[in-house]
Protein backbone atom coordinates (compact mmCIF):
# COMPACT_ATOMS: atom_id res chain seq x y z
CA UNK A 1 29.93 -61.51 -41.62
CA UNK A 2 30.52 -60.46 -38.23
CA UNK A 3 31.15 -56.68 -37.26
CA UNK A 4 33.67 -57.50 -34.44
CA UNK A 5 36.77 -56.32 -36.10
CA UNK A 6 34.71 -53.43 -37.93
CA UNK A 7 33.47 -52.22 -34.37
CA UNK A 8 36.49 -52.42 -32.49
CA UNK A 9 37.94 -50.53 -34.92
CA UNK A 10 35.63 -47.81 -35.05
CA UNK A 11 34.80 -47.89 -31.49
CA UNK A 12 38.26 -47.08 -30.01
CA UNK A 13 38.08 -43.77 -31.18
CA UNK A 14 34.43 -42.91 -29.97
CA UNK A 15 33.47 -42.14 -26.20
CA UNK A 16 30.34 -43.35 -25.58
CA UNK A 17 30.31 -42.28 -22.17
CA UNK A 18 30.87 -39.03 -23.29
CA UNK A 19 28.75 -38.87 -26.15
CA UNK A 20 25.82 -40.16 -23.42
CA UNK A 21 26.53 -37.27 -20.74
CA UNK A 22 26.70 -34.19 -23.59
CA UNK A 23 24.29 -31.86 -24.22
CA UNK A 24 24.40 -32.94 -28.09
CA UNK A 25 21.63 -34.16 -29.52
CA UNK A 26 22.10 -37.70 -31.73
CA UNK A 27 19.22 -39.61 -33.74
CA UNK A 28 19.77 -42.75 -35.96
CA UNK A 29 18.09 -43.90 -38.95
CA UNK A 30 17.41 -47.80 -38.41
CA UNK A 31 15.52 -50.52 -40.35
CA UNK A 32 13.35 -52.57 -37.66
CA UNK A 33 13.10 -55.42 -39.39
CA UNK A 34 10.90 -57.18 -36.35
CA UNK A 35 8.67 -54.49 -37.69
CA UNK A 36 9.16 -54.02 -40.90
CA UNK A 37 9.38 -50.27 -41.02
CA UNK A 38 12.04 -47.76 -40.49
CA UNK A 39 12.22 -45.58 -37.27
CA UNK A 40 14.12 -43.25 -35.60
CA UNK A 41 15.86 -43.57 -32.60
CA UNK A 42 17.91 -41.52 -30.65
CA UNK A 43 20.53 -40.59 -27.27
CA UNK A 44 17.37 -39.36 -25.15
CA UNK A 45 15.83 -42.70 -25.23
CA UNK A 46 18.45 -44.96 -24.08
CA UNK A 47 18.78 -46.30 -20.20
CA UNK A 48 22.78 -45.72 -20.26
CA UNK A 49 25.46 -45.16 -22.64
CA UNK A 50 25.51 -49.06 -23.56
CA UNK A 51 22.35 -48.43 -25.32
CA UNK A 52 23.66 -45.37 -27.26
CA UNK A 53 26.56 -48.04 -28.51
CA UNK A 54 23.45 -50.64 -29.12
CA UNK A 55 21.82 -47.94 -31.74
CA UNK A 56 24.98 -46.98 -32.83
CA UNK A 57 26.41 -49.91 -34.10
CA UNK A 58 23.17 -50.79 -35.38
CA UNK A 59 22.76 -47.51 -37.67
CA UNK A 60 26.16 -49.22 -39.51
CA UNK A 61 25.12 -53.05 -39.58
CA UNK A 62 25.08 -52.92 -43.47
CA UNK A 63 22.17 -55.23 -44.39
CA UNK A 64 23.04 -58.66 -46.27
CA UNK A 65 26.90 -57.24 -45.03
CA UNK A 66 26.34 -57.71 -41.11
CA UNK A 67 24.27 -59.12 -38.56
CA UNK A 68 21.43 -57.28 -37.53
CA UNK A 69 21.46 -55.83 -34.08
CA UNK A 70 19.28 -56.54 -31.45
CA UNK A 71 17.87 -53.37 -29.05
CA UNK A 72 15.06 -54.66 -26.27
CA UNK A 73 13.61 -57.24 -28.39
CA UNK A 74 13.55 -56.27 -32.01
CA UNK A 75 16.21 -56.37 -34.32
CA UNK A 76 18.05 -53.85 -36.48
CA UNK A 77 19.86 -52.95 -39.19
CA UNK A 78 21.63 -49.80 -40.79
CA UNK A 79 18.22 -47.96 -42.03
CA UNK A 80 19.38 -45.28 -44.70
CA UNK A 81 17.34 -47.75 -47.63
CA UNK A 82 14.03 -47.79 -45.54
CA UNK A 83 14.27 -43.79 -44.74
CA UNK A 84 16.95 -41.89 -46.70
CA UNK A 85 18.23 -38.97 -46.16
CA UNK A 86 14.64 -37.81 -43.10
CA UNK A 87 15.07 -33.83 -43.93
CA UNK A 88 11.51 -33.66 -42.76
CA UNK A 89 12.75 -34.98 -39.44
CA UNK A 90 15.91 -32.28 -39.45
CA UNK A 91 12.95 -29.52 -39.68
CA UNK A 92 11.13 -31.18 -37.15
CA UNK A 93 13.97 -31.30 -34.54
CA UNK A 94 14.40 -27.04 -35.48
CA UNK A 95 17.00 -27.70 -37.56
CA UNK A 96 18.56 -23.79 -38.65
CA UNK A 97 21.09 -25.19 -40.87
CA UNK A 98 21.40 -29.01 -42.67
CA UNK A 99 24.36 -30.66 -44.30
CA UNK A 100 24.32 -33.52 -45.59
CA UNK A 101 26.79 -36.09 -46.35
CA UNK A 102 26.14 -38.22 -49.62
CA UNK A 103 28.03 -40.45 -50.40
CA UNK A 104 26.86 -41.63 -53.41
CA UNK A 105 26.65 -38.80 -56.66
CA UNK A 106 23.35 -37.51 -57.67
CA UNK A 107 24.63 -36.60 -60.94
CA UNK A 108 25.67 -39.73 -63.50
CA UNK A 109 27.32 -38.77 -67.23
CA UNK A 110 25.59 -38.26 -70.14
CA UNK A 111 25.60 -42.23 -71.98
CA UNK A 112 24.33 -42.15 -75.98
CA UNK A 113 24.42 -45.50 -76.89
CA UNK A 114 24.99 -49.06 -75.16
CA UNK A 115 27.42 -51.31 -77.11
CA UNK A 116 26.64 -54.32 -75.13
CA UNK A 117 24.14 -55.91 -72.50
CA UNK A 118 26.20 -55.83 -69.57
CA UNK A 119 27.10 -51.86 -70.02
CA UNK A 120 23.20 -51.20 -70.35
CA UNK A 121 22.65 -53.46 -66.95
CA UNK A 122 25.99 -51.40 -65.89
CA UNK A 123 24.23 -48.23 -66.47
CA UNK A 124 20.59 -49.68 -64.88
CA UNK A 125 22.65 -50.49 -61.63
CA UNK A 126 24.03 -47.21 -61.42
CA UNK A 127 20.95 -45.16 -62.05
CA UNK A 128 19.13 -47.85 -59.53
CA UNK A 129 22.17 -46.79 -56.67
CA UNK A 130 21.98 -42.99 -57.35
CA UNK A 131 18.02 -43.12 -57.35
CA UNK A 132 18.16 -45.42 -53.94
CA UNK A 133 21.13 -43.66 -52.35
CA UNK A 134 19.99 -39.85 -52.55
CA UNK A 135 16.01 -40.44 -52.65
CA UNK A 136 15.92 -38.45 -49.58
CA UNK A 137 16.54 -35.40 -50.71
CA UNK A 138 16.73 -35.52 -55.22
CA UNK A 139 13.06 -35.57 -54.86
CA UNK A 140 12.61 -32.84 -52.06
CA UNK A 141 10.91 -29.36 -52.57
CA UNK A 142 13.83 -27.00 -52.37
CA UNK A 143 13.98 -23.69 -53.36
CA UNK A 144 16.97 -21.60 -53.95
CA UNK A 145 19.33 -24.13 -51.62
CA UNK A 146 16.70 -24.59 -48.75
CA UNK A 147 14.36 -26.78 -47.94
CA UNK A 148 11.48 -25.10 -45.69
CA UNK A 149 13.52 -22.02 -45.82
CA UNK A 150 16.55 -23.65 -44.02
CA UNK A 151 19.58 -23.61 -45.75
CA UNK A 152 21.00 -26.76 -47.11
CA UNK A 153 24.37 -27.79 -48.17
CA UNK A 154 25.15 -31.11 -49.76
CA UNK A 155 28.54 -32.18 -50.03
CA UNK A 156 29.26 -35.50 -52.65
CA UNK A 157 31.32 -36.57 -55.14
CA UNK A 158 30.78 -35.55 -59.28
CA UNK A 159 30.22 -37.33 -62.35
CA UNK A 160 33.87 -39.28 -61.83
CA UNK A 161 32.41 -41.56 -59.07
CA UNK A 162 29.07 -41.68 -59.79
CA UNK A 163 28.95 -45.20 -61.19
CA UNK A 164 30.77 -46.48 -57.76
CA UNK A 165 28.34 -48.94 -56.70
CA UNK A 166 27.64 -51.49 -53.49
CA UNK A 167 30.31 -53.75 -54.74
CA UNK A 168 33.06 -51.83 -54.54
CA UNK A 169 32.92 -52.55 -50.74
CA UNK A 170 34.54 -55.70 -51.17
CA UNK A 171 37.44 -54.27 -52.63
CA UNK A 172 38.96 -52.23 -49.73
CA UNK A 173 42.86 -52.07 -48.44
CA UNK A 174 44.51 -49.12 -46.50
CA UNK A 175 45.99 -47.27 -49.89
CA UNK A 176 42.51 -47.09 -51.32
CA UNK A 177 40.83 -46.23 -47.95
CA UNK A 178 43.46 -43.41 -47.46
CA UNK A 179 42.42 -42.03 -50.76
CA UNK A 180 39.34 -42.05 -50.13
CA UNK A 181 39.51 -39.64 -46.86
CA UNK A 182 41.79 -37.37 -48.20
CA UNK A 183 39.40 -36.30 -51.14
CA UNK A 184 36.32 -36.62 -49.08
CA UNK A 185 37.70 -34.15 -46.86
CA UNK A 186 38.37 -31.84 -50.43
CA UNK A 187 35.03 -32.70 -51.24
CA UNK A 188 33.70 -30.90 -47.66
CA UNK A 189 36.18 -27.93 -48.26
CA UNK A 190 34.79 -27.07 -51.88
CA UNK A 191 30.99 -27.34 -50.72
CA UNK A 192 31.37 -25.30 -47.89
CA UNK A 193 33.18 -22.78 -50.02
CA UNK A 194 30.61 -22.52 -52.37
CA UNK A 195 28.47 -22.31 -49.38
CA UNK A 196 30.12 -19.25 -48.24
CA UNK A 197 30.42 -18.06 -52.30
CA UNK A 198 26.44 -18.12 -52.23
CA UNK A 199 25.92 -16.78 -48.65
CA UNK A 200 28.44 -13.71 -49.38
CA UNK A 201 26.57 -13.32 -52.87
CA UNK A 202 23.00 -12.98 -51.23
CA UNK A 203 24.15 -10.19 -48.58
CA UNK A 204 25.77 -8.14 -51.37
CA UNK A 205 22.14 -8.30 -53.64
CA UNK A 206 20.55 -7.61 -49.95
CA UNK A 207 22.62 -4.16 -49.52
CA UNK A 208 21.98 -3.54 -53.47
CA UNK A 209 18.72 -4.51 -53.61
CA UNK A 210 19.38 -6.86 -56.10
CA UNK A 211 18.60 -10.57 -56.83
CA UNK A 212 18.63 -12.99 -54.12
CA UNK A 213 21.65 -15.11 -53.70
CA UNK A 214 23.15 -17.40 -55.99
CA UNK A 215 22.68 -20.74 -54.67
CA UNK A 216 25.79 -23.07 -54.19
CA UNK A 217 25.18 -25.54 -57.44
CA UNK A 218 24.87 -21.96 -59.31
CA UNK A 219 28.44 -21.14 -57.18
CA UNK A 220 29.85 -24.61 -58.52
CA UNK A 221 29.43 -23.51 -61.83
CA UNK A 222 32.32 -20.79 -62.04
CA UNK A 223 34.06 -21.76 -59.28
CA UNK A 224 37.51 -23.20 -59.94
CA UNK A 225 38.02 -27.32 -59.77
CA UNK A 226 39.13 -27.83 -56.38
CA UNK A 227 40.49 -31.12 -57.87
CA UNK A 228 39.26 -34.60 -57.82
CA UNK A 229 36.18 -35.54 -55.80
CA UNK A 230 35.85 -38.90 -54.68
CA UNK A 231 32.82 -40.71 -52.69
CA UNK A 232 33.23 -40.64 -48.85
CA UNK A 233 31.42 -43.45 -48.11
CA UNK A 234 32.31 -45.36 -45.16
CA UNK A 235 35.37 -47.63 -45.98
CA UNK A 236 34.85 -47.29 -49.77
CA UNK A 237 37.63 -45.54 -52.05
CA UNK A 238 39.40 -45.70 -54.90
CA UNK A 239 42.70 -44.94 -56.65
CA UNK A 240 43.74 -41.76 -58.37
């Protein structure tokens, strides 16, 4: 498929130019496929702010979806399968404070039984997206919320989205894509909340001398629904 119509949509509301002469610091995850390996890449590297765009657009080039990109000489593709989720890489660049963005629920419902073959290779699928999708940090030594001491605050959907796999890309249209912002946004709002719950929690044990702070999961658990979640994951959505 060809990304034209997804780029110049996108694209119109980013400065490049901009984004090239700022202070801010911007790395992308990509898939060399020349190589074989994934690889970072980031703003300090490129010639001019054409080459940001380049690495841009190739950090979305969805593989098997788009075209791979080419940036001098190899050829890329969107690289979040090769190296989810780099935390490691956050640290390294003196991260103070992570928060990341998955789109795709860590947590599936509880399934007894399997009445037929195509709900247990329904259920395989889904645990095979939720183990692919959030590798990068399920498996990661945190402790209390942080990861190498640094705080980190994951904001996703719950157990209502988790089986919203890859194919529900190719069933997109404005309503659905609408929907999909608007509780990705409530999504943000109730981690950072619980965020703040946890960070208010650990100052008041500080002054008591109590236990350390609650962390934000142990937050979620008597904090009030702050209504449906959905996935926020690019263009995908769906219907309340």
């Amino acid at each position: 498929f060809s990304m034209d119509r997804l780029s110049s949509g996108v694209e119109q509301y980013i400065d490049f130019q901009k984004l090239y002469r700022s202070p801010l610091e911007l790395e992308f995850v990509l898939l060399n496929l020349s190589r074989g390996r994934g690889e970072m890449h980031g703003k300090r590297e490129c010639a001019d702010w054409r080459e940001l765009r380049t690495i841009a657009r190739a950090g979305y080039a969805i593989p098997l979806l788009f075209p791979p990109i080419q940036f001098r000489g190899d050829w890329y593709v969107d690289g979040g399968f090769a190296w989810n989720i780099p935390l490691d890489r956050a640290i390294d660049l003196g991260a103070t404070e992570i928060y990341l963005l998955a789109p795709i629920a860590s947590q599936l419902p509880y399934r007894s039984r399997f009445r037929t073959f195509a709900g247990f290779a329904q259920r395989f699928i889904d645990v095979m997206w939720r183990t692919i999708g959030n590798a990068g940090y399920l498996y990661a030594r945190m402790e209390g919320g942080r990861f190498h001491g640094v705080p980190v605050t994951v904001i996703e959907p719950g157990e209502q989205w988790s089986g919203f796999g890859p194919l529900a890309i190719f069933n997109a249209y404005p309503r659905k894509n609408r929907n999909l912002m608007g509780a990705g946004y409530r999504d943000a709002k109730r981690a950072l909340a619980l965020r703040r719950r946890a960070e208010t929690s650990g100052r008041s044990a500080r002054r008591r001398g109590g236990h350390a702070a609650e962390t934000p999961a142990e937050a979620a658990e008597g904090a009030p629904d702050a209504g449906k979640t959905v996935s926020l994951h690019g263009s995908e959505t769906d219907d309340s």
